[in-house]
Protein backbone atom coordinates (compact mmCIF):
# COMPACT_ATOMS: atom_id res chain seq x y z
CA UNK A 1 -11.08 29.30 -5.94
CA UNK A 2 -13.44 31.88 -6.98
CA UNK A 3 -17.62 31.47 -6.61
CA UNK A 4 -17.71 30.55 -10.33
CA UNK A 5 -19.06 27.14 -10.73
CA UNK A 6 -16.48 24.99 -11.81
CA UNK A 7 -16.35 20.72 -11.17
CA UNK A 8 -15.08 18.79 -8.36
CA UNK A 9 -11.73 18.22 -9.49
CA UNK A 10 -10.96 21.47 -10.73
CA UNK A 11 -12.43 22.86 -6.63
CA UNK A 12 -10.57 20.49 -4.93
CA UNK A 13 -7.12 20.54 -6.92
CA UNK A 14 -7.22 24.37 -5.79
CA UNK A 15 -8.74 23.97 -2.19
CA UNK A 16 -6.38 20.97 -1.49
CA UNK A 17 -3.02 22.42 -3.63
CA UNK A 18 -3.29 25.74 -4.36
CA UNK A 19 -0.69 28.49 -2.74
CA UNK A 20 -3.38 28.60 -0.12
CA UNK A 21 -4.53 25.19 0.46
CA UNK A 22 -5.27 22.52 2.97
CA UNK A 23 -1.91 20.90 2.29
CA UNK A 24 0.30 23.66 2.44
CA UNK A 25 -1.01 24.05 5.76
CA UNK A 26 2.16 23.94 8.66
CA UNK A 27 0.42 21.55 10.58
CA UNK A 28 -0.01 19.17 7.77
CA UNK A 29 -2.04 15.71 7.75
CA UNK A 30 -1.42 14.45 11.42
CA UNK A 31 -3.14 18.14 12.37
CA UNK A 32 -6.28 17.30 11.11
CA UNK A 33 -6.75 13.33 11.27
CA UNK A 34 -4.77 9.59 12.14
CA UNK A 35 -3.99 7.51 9.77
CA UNK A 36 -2.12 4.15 10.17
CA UNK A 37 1.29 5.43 10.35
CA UNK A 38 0.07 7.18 13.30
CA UNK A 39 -1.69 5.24 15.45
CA UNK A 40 1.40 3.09 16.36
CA UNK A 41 4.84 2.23 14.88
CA UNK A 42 3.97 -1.14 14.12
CA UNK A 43 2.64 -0.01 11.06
CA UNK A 44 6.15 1.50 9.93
CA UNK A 45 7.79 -1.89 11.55
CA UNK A 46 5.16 -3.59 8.56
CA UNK A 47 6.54 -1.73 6.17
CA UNK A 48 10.01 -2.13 6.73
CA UNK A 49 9.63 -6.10 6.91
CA UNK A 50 8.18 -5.29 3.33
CA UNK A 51 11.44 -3.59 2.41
CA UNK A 52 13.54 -5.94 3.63
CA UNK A 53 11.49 -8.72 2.05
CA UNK A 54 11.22 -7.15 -1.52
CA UNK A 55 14.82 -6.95 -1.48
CA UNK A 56 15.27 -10.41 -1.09
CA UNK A 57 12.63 -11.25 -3.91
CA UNK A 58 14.90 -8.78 -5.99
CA UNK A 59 18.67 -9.89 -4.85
CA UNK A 60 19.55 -6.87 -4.21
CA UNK A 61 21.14 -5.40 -1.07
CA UNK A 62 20.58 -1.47 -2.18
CA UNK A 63 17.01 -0.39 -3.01
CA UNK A 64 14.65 2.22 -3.12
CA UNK A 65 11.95 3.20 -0.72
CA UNK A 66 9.53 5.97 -2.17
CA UNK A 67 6.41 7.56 -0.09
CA UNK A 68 4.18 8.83 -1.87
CA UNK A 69 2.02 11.76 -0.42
CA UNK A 70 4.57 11.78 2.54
CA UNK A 71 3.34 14.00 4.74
CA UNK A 72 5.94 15.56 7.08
CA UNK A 73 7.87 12.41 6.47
CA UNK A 74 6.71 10.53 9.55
CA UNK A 75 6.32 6.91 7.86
CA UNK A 76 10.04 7.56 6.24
CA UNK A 77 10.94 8.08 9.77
CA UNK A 78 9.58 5.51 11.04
CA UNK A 79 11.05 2.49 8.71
CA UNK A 80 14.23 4.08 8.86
CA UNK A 81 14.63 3.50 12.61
CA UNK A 82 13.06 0.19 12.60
CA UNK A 83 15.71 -0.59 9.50
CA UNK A 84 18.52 0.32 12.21
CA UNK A 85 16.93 -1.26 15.11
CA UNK A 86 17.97 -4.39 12.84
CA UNK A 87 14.72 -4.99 10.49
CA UNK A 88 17.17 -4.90 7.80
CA UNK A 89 20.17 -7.01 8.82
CA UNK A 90 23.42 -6.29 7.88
CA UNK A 91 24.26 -4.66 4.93
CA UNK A 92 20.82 -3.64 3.10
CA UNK A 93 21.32 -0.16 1.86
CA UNK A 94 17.75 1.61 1.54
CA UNK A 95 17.43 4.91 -0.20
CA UNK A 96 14.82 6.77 0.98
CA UNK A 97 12.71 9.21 -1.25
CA UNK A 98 9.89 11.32 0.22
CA UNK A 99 7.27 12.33 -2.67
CA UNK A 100 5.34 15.51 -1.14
CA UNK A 101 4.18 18.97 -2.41
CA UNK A 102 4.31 20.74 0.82
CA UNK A 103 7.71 21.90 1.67
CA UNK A 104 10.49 19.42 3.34
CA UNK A 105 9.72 19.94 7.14
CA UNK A 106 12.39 20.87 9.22
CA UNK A 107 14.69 18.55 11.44
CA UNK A 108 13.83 15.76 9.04
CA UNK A 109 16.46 13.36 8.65
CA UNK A 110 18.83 13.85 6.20
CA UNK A 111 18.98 10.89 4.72
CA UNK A 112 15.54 11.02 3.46
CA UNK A 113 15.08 12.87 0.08
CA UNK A 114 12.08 15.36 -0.27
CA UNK A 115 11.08 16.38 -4.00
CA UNK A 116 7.35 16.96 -4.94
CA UNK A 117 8.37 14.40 -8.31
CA UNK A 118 8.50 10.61 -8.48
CA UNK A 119 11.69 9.57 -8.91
CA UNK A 120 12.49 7.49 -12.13
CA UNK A 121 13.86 3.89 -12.18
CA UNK A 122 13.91 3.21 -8.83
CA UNK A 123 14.51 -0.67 -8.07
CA UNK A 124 12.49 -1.52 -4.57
CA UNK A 125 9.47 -0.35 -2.89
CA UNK A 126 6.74 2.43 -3.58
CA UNK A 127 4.12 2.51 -0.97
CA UNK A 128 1.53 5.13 -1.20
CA UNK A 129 -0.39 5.41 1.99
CA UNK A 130 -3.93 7.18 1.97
CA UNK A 131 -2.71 9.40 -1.08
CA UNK A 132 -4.74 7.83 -4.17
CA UNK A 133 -7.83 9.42 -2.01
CA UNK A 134 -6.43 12.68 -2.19
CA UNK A 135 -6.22 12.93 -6.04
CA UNK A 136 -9.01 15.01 -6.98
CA UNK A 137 -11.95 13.67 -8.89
CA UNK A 138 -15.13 14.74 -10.85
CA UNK A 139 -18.09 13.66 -9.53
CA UNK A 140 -21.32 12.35 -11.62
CA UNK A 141 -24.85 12.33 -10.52
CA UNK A 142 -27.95 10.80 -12.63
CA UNK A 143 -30.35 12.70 -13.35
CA UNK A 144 -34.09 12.53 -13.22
CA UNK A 145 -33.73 10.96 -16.79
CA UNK A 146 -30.50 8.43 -15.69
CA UNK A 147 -28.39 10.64 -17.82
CA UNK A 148 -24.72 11.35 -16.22
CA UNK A 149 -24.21 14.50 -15.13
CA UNK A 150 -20.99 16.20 -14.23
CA UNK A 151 -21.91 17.85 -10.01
CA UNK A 152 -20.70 21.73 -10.35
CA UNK A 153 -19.34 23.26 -7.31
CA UNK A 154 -18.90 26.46 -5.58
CA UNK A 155 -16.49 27.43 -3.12
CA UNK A 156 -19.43 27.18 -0.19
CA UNK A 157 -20.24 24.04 -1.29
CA UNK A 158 -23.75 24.75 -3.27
CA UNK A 159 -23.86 22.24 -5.98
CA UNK A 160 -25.67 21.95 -9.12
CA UNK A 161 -25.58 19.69 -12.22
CA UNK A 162 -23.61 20.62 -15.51
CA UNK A 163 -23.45 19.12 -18.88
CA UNK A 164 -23.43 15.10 -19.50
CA UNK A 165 -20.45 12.92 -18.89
CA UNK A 166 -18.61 12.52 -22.07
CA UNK A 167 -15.57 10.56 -23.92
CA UNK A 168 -13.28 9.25 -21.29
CA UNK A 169 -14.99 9.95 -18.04
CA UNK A 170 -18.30 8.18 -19.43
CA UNK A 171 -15.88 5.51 -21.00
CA UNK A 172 -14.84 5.03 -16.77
CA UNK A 173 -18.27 5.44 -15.50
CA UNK A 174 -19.44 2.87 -17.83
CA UNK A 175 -16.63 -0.09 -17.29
CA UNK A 176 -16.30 0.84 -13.39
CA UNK A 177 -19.66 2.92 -11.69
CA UNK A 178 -22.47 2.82 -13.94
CA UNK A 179 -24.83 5.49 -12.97
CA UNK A 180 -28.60 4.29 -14.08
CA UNK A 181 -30.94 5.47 -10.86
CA UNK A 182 -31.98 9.05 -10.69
CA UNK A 183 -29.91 10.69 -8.08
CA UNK A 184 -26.65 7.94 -7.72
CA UNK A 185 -23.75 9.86 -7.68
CA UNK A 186 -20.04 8.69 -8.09
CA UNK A 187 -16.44 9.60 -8.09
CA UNK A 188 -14.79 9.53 -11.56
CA UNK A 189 -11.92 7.51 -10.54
CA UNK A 190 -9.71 8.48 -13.74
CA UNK A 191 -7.67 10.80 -12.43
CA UNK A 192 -6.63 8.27 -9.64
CA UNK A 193 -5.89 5.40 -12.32
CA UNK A 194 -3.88 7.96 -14.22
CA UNK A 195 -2.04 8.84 -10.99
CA UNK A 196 -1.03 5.21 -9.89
CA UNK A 197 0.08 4.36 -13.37
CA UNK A 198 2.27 7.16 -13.51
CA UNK A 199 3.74 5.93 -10.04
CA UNK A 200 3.77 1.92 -11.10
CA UNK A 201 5.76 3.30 -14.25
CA UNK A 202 8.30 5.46 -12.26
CA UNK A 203 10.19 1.85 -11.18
CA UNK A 204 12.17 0.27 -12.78
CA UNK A 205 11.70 -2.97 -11.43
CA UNK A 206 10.18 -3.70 -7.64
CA UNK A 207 6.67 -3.22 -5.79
CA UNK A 208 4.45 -0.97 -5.59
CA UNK A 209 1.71 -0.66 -2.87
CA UNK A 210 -2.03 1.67 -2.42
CA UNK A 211 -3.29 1.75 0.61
CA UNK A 212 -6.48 3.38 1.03
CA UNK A 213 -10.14 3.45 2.08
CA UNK A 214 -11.55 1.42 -1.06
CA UNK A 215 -14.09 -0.31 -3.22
CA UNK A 216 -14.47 -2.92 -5.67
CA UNK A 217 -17.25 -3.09 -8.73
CA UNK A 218 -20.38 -4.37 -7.30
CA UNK A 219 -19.77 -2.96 -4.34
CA UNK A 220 -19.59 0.71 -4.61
CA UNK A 221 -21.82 2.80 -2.61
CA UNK A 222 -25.15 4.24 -4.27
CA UNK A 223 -24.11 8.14 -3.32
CA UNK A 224 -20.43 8.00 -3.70
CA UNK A 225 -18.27 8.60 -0.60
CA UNK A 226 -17.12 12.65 -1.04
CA UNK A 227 -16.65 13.97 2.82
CA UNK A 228 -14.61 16.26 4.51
CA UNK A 229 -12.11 16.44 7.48
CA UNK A 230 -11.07 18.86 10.04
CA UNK A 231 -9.24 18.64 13.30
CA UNK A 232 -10.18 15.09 13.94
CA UNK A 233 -13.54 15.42 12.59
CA UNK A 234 -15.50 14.36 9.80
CA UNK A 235 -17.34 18.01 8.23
CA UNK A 236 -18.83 18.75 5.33
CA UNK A 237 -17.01 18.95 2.07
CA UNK A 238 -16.45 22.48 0.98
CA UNK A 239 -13.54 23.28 -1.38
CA UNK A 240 -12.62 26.24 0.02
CA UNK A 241 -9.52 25.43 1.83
CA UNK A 242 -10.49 25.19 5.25
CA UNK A 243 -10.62 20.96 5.30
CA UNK A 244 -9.70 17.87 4.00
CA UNK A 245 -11.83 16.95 1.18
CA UNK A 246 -11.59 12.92 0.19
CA UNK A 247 -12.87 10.19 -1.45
CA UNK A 248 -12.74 6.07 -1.48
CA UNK A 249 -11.02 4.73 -4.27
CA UNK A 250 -11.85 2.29 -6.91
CA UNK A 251 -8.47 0.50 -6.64
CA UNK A 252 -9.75 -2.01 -8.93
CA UNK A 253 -10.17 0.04 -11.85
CA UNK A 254 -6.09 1.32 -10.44
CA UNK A 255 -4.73 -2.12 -10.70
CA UNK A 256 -6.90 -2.94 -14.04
CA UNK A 257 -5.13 0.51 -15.45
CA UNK A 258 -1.62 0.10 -14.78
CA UNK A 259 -1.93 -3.63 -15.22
CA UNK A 260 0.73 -3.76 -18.17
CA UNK A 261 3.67 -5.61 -16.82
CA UNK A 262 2.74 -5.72 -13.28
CA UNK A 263 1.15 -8.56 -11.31
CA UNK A 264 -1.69 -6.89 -9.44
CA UNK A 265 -3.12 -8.17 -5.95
CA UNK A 266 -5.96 -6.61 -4.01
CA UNK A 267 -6.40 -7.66 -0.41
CA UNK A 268 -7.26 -5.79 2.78
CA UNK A 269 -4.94 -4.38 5.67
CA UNK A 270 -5.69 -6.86 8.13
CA UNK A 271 -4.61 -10.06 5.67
CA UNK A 272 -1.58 -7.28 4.69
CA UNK A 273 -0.17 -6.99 8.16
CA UNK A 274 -1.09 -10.53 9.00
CA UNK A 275 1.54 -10.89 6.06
CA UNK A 276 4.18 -8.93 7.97
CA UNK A 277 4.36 -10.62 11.20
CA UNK A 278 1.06 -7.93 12.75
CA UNK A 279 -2.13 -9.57 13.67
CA UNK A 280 -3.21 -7.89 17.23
CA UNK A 281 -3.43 -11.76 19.07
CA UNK A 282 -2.36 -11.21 22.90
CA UNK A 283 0.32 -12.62 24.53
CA UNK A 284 -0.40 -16.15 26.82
CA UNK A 285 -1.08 -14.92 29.93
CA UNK A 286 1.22 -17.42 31.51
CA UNK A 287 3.97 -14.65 30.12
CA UNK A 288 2.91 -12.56 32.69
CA UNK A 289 4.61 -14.97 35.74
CA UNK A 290 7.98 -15.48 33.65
CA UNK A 291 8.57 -12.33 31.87
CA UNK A 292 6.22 -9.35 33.60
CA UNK A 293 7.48 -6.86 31.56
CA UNK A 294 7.78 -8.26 28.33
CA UNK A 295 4.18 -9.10 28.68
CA UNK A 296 2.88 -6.20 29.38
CA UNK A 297 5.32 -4.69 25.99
CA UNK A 298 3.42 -7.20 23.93
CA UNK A 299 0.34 -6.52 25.52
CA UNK A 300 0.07 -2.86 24.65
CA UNK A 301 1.46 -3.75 21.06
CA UNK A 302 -1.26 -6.25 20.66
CA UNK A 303 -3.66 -3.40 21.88
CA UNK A 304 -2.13 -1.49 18.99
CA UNK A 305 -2.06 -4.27 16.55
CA UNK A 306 -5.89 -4.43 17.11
CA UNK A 307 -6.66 -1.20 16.39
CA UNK A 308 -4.23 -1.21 12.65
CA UNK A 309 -6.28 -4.38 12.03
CA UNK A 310 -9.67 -3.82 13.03
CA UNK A 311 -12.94 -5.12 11.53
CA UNK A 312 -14.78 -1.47 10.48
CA UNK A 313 -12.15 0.69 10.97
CA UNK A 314 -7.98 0.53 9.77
CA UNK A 315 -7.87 -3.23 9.09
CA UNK A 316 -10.91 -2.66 6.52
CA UNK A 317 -8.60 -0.72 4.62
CA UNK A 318 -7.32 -1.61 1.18
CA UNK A 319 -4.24 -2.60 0.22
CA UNK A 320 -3.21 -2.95 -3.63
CA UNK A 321 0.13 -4.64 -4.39
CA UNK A 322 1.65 -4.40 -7.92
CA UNK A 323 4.53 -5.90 -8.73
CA UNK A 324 6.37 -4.31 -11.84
CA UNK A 325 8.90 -6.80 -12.97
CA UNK A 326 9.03 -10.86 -14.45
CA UNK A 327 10.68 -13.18 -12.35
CA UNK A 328 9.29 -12.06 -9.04
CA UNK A 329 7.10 -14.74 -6.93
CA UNK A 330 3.30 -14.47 -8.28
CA UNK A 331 0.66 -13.54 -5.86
CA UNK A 332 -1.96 -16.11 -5.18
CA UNK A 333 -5.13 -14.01 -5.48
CA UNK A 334 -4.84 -12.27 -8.61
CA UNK A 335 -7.18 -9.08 -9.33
């Protein structure tokens, strides 16, 4: 981007995707910070019970599996060799579709698809993994009158405030972050809504999953949540290229948007995984006497078990769960 000012969304789209950005980087995510799908394979293992289990739900032995923001492909990888450890049992055919902008990394397996497009009608599972905080947003501030102003950016970083939030964004702000003290600030979640209906609507019948640092109405925080990452670290967010710039989602307002035929849940990661056989309890130590070295296997999975479900940290995660055809078991705690 240039030092014209110019909003949030408009800096980061460029600093994040442009022919020079963050995630065209070599190194991609895993360079820079750890999400789930990297802090142990369980995670992958969760996922791949979730495969297997929504194609039961669907009767289907063949199905899709689409990533969304895949990275280099590492959570792709990962199912896909707990599927042939025997996750899947015999005879489930998964089709695996990597959804990334950065180019297909090399030595990936080949069985894994790489296109930086949904694909259309798939039948199975969509799982989006710390993406939704990656779609760029505008950000509003109140003034010293309450009035919603769009924050202006340069590429350093200076901000100022523009003109007044109008039609569609002030339609958002007013349903989802109402901005009324002088100084509150929040991410216009739009975009993000916009994006996960656009993913719901890509199946053709199946589940699709967010998971993502989030927040609810009532609940959102008084200065929004705009930070930036580099090499492990949290920085300052400047949308010049050189980090990570992201965001919490409302994944409320996502579910509330692509609500039209699809059965929305909201929970967090920790009642998620607890879901899919992960829940970080230790083995009996009485293990330890009969089976030595199975116990000390379970005990380093529990370690890592912990740290995917942890209070203040991964397990505080949320995790929304839409389900895009009738006939499929309802969820008990609807949004």
């Amino acid at each position: 981007m240039t030092d014209d000012w110019c909003g949030w969304r408009e800096a980061a789209e460029t600093a994040l995707y442009g022919d020079e950005g963050f995630y065209r980087r070599p190194e991609g995510p895993a360079g820079h910070f750890r999400t789930s799908v990297h802090a142990s394979p369980l995670f992958a293992s969760a996922v791949a019970r979730l495969v297997v289990g929504t194609a039961r739900e669907l009767g289907t032995e063949s199905v899709d599996l689409v990533d969304v923001g895949a990275g280099r492909g590492e959570l792709l990888t990962g199912v896909l060799t707990a599927l042939r450890a025997g996750a899947a049992g015999p005879g489930l055919v998964v089709r695996a579709h990597a959804v990334e902008l950065a180019p297909r990394p090399p030595g990936l397996d080949p069985a894994i698809e790489w296109s930086a497009e949904l694909p259309q009608g798939t039948k199975g599972l969509l799982f989006a993994n710390e993406w939704l905080d990656n779609v760029p947003t505008d950000i509003a501030e109140a003034d010293a009158d309450g009035v919603a102003r769009y924050v202006l950016v340069r590429a350093d970083g200076t901000e100022r405030l523009g003109d007044p939030v109008t039609g569609a964004d002030a339609e958002w702000l007013a349903r989802w972050w109402p901005l009324t003290v002088p100084g509150s600030r929040a991410e216009i979640g739009r975009p993000r809504d916009e994006a996960w209906t656009r993913a719901v609507d890509s199946m053709a019948e199946g589940v699709a999953v967010a998971v993502d640092y989030a927040h609810v109405r009532g609940e959102r925080p008084p200065f929004g949540t705009l930070t930036g990452f580099r090499a492990g670290r949290e920085v300052r967010p400047v949308p010049d290229g050189s980090c990570d710039l992201t965001s919490h989602v409302a994944l409320d307002a996502c579910a509330a948007a692509a609500a039209d035929g699809a059965v929305a849940e909201l929970l967090d990661q920790r009642a998620a995984l607890k879901e899919l056989g992960i829940s970080g309890e230790r083995p009996p130590l009485a293990r330890a006497s009969t089976d030595p070295a199975g116990y000390v296997r379970a005990l380093a999975a529990a370690g890592e078990a912990a740290e995917l479900t942890a209070r203040g940290g991964l397990g505080d995660f949320g995790w929304l769960r839409q389900r895009t055809a009738p006939g499929l078991r309802p969820v008990p705690r609807p949004v």
